[in-house]
Protein backbone atom coordinates (compact mmCIF):
# COMPACT_ATOMS: atom_id res chain seq x y z
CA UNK A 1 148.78 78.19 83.04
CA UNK A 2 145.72 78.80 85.24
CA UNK A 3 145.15 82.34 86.82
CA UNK A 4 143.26 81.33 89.85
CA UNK A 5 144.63 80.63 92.79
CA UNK A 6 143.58 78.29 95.64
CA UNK A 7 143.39 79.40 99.22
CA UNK A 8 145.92 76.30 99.66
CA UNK A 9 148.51 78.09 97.53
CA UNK A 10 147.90 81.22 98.74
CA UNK A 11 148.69 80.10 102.78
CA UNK A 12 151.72 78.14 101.12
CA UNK A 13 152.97 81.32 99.96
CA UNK A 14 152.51 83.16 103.21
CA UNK A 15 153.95 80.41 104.64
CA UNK A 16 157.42 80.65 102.48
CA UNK A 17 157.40 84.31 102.76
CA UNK A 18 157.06 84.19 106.59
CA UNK A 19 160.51 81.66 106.88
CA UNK A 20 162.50 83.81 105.00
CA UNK A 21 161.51 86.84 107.15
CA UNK A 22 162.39 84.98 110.07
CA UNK A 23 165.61 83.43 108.78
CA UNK A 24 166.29 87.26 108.03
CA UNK A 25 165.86 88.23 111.33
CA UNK A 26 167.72 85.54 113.18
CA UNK A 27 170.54 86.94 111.06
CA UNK A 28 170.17 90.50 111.63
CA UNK A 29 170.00 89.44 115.61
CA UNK A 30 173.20 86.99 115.56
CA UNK A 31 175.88 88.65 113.33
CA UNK A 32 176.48 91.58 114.17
């Protein structure tokens, strides 16, 4: 397992993380 991470992975991540949080708010806004 390497430790390092690239900046590649890294804006991936964000990426990921960012959908969900959307996703969660569309839901949160539409059912009530």
């Amino acid at each position: 397992m390497k430790q390092s991470t690239t900046i590649e992975e890294r804006s991936e991540l964000k990426d990921k993380t960012a959908g969900i949080k959307e996703m969660i708010s569309y839901l949160i806004i539409y059912i009530p």
